[in-house]
Protein backbone atom coordinates (compact mmCIF):
# COMPACT_ATOMS: atom_id res chain seq x y z
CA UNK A 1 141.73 106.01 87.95
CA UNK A 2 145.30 107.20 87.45
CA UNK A 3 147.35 104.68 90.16
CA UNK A 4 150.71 106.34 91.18
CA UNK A 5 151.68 103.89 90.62
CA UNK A 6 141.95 91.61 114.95
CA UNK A 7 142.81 91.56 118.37
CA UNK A 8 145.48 89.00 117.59
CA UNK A 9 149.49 89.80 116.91
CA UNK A 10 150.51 89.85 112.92
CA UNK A 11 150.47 86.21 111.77
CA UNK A 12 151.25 84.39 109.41
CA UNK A 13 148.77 80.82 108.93
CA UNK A 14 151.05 78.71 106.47
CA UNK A 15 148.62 75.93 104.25
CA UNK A 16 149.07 73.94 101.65
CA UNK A 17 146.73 73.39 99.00
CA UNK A 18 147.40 71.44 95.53
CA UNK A 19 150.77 71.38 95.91
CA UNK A 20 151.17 75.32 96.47
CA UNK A 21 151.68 76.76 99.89
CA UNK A 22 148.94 79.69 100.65
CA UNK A 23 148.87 81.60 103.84
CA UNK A 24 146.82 83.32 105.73
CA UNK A 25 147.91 86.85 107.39
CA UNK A 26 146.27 88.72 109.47
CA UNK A 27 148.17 91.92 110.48
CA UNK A 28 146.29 94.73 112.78
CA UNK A 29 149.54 97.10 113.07
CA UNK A 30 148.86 97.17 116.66
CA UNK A 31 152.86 97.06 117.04
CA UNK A 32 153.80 100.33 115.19
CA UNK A 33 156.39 98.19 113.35
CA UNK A 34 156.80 96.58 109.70
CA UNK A 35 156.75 92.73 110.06
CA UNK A 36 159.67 92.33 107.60
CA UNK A 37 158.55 88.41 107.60
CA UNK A 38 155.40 89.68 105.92
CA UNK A 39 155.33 92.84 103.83
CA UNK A 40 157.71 94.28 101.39
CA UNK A 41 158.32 97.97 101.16
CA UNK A 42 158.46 100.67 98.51
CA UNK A 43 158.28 104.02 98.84
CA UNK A 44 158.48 106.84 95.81
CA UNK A 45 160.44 110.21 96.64
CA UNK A 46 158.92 112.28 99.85
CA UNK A 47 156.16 109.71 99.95
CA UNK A 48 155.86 106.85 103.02
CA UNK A 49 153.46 103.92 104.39
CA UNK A 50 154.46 104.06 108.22
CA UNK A 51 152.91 102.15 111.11
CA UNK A 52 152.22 104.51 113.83
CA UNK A 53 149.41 105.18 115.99
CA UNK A 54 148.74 100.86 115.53
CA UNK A 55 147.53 102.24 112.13
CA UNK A 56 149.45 102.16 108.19
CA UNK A 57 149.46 105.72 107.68
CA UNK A 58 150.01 107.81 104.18
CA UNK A 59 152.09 110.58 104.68
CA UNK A 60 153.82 112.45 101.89
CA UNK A 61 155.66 116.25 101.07
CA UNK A 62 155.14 118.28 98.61
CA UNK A 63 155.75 119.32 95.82
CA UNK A 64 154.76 116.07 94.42
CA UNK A 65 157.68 114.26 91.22
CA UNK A 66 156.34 114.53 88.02
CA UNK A 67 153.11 112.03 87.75
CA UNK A 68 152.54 111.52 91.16
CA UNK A 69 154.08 109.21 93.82
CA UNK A 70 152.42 106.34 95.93
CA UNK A 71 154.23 104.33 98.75
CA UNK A 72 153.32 100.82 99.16
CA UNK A 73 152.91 97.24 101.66
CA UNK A 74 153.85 94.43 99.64
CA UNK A 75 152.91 90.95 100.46
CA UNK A 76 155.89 88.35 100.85
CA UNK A 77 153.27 85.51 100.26
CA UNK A 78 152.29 85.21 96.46
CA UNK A 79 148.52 84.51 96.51
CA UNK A 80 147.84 81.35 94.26
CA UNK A 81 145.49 81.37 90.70
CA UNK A 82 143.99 78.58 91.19
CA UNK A 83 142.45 78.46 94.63
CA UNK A 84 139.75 81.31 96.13
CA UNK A 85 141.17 83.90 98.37
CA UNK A 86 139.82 86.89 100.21
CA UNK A 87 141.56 90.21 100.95
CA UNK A 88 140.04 92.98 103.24
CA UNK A 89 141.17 95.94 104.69
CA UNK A 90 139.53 99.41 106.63
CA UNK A 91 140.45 102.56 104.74
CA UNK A 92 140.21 106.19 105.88
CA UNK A 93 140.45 108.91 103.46
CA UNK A 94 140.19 112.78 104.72
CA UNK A 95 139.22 115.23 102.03
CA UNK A 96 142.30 117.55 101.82
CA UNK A 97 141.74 120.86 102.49
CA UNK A 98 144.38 123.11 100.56
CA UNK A 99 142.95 124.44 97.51
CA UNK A 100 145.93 122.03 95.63
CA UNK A 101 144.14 119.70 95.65
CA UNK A 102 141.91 120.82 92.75
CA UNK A 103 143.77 118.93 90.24
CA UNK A 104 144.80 116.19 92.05
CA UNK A 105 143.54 112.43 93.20
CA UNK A 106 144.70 110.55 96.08
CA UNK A 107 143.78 107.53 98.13
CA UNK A 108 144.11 104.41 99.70
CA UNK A 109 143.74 100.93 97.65
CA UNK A 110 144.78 97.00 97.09
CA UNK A 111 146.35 96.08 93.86
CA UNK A 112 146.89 92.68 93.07
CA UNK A 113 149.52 91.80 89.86
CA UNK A 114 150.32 88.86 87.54
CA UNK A 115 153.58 88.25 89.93
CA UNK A 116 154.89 87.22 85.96
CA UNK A 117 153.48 90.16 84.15
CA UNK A 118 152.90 93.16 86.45
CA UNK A 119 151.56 95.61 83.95
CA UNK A 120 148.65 92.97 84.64
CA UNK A 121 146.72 94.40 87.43
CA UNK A 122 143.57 95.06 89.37
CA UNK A 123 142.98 98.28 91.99
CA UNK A 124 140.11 98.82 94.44
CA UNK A 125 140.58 101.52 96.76
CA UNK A 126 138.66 104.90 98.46
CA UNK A 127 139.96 107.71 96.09
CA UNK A 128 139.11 111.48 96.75
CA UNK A 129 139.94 114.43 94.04
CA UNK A 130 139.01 117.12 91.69
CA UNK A 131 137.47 116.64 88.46
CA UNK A 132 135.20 119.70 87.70
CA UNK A 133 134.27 119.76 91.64
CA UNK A 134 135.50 117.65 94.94
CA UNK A 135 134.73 114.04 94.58
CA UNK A 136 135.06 111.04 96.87
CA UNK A 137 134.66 106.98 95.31
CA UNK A 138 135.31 103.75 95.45
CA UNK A 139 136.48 102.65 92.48
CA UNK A 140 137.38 99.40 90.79
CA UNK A 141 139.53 99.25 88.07
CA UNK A 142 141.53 96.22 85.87
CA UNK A 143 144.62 97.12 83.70
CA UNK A 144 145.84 94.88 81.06
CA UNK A 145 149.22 95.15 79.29
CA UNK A 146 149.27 98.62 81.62
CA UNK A 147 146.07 100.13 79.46
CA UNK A 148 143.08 100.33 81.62
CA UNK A 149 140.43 97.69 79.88
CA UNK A 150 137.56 98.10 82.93
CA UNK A 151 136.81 100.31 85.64
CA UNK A 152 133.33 100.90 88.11
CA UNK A 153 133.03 103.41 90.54
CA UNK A 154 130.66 104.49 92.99
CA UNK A 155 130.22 107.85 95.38
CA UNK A 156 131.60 107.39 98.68
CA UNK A 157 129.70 109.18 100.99
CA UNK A 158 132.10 109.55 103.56
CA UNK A 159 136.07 109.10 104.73
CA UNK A 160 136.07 105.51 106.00
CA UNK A 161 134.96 101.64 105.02
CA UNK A 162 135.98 98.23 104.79
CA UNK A 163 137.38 96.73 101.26
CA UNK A 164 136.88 93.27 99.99
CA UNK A 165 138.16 91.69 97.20
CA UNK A 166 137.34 88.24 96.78
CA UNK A 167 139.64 86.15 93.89
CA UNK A 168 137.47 82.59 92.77
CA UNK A 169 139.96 81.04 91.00
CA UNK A 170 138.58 83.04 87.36
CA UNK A 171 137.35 86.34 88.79
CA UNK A 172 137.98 89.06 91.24
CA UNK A 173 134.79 89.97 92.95
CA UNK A 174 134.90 94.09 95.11
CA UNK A 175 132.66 94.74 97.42
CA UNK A 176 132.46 97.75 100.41
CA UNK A 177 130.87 98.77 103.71
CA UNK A 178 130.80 101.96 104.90
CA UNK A 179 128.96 100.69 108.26
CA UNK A 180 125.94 99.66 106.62
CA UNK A 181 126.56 96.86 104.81
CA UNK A 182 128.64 95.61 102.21
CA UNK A 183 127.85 96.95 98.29
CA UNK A 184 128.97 95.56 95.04
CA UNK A 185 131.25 97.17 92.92
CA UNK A 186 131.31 94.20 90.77
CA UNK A 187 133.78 91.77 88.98
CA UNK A 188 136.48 91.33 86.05
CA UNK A 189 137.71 88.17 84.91
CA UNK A 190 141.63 88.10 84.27
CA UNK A 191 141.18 85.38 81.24
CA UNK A 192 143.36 87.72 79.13
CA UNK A 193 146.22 87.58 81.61
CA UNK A 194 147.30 84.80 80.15
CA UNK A 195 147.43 82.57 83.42
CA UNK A 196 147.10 79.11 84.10
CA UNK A 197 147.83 76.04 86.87
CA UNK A 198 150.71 77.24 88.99
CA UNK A 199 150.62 80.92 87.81
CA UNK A 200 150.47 83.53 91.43
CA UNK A 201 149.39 86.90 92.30
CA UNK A 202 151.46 90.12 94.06
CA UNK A 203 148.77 91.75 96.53
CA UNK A 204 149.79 95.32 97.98
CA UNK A 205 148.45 97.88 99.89
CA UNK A 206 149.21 100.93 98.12
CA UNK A 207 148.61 104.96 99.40
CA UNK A 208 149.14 107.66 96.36
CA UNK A 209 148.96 111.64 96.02
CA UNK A 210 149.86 114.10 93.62
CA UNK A 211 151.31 117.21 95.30
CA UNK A 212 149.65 116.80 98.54
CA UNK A 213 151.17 116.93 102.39
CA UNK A 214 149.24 114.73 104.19
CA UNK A 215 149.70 114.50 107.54
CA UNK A 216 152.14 117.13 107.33
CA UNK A 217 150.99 120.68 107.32
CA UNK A 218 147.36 120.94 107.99
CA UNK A 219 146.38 117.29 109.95
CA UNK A 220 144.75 115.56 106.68
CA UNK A 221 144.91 112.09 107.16
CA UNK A 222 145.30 108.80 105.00
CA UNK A 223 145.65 105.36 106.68
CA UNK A 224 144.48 101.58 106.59
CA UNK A 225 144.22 99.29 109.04
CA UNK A 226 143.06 95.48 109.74
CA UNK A 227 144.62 94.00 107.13
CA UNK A 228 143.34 90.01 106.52
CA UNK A 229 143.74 87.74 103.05
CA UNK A 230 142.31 84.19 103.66
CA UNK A 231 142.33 81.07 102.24
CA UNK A 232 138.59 79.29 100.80
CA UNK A 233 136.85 78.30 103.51
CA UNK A 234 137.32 74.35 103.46
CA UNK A 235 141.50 75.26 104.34
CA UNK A 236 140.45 77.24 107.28
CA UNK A 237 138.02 74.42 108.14
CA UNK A 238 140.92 72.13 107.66
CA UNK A 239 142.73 74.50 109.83
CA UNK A 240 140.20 74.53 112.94
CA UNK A 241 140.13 71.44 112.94
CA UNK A 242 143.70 70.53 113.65
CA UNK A 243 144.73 69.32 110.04
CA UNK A 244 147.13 72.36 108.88
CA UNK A 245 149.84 73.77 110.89
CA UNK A 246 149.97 77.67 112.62
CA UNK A 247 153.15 79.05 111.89
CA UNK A 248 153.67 82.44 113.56
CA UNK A 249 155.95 85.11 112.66
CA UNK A 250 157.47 88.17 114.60
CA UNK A 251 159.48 90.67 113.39
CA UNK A 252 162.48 90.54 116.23
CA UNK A 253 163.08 94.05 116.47
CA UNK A 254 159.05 94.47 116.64
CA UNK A 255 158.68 92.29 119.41
């Protein structure tokens, strides 16, 4: 992998658990705007994550900066080490149709960083490409220290599914659906991250190309959508049943 780096409003469900507030978010980009109150942005060059269409859509123009670009969502909340979370998201990946392509990978994925070391990172995403002939996967990958220490893949056999990504306090767990149920793509454990009590996570959505226009000259299109990360069940239990407080957020110029 080379990284270039619901039916409800976006909200924001604020919990606290062992001392360290973890929320909940649920954002469905229904409002064609960036919640400022709960994503970060980045962008690299010509490159751009933009709500439109109540979708987070890739676009980019080419010709691409050395090494490839990527634009990217960041998370205000830092997701705790020490207590499970879930993140999932729907991806949609065209295969690009200009012949530039052939050297080229680009896709859609969630990274999650050591928020104190962030050459300390995992990456699960729909990736298509060229190497030796066109190839779509989902692929799984852990870096350590920036060097890539583990990676799994698997053949996607179309342009669209659901990621999950499941963090049990040792171990992130990947799994995906592309409609007919969800498939492994197994697990690393981060014990060489050097983390402990108190230590926190950066989770991103992230879209990357290399010399590709998407959604620019010839229609191809790259976008995610339905973004949720969620607590362990017993706080959303807690939750339900009245113990922990909803705190909703708006952007004011998107509502």
């Amino acid at each position: 992998m080379r990284h270039i780096y619901c039916s409800i409003p976006a909200a924001v469900l604020v919990v606290v658990v062992s001392g360290l507030a973890q929320a909940a978010v649920v954002d469905d980009f229904n409002d064609n705007s960036r919640d400022a109150l709960i994503w970060d942005y980045q962008a690299d060059g010509n490159r751009a994550l933009t709500e439109i269409d109540q979708r987070l859509e890739y676009t980019s123009l080419a010709p691409a900066e050395p090494g490839g670009n990527e634009a990217g969502y960041i998370l205000r909340a830092l997701q705790p080490f020490g207590t499970p979370w879930t993140v999932t998201i729907d991806v949609h990946v065209d295969a690009y149709s200009s012949a530039s392509a052939q050297e080229h990978a680009y896709g859609i994925a969630i990274g999650v960083m050591n928020a104190a070391d962030e050459q300390d990172s995992v990456w699960f995403g729909l990736e298509r490409g060229w190497n030796n002939d066109y190839y779509a996967q989902w692929f799984f990958c852990k870096e350590t220290d920036n060097v890539d220490v583990s990676f799994s893949s698997s053949s996607a056999t179309g342009s669209d599914g659901t990621l999950e990504l499941e963090w049990d306090g040792s171990s992130f767990y990947a799994g995906y659906d592309e409609g007919s149920g969800n498939q492994s793509l197994g697990s690393f454990a981060v014990s060489d991250w050097n983390q402990g009590a108190g230590s926190t996570f950066t989770v991103l959505i992230a879209g990357y190309d290399d010399d590709c226009d998407f959604g620019l000259t010839d229609g191809t299109k790259m976008y995610a959508d339905n973004f949720e990360i969620i607590p362990e069940p017993t706080v959303l239990l807690l939750l339900a049943t009245g113990g922990l407080t909803l705190v909703r957020r708006r952007s004011p110029s998107a509502r």
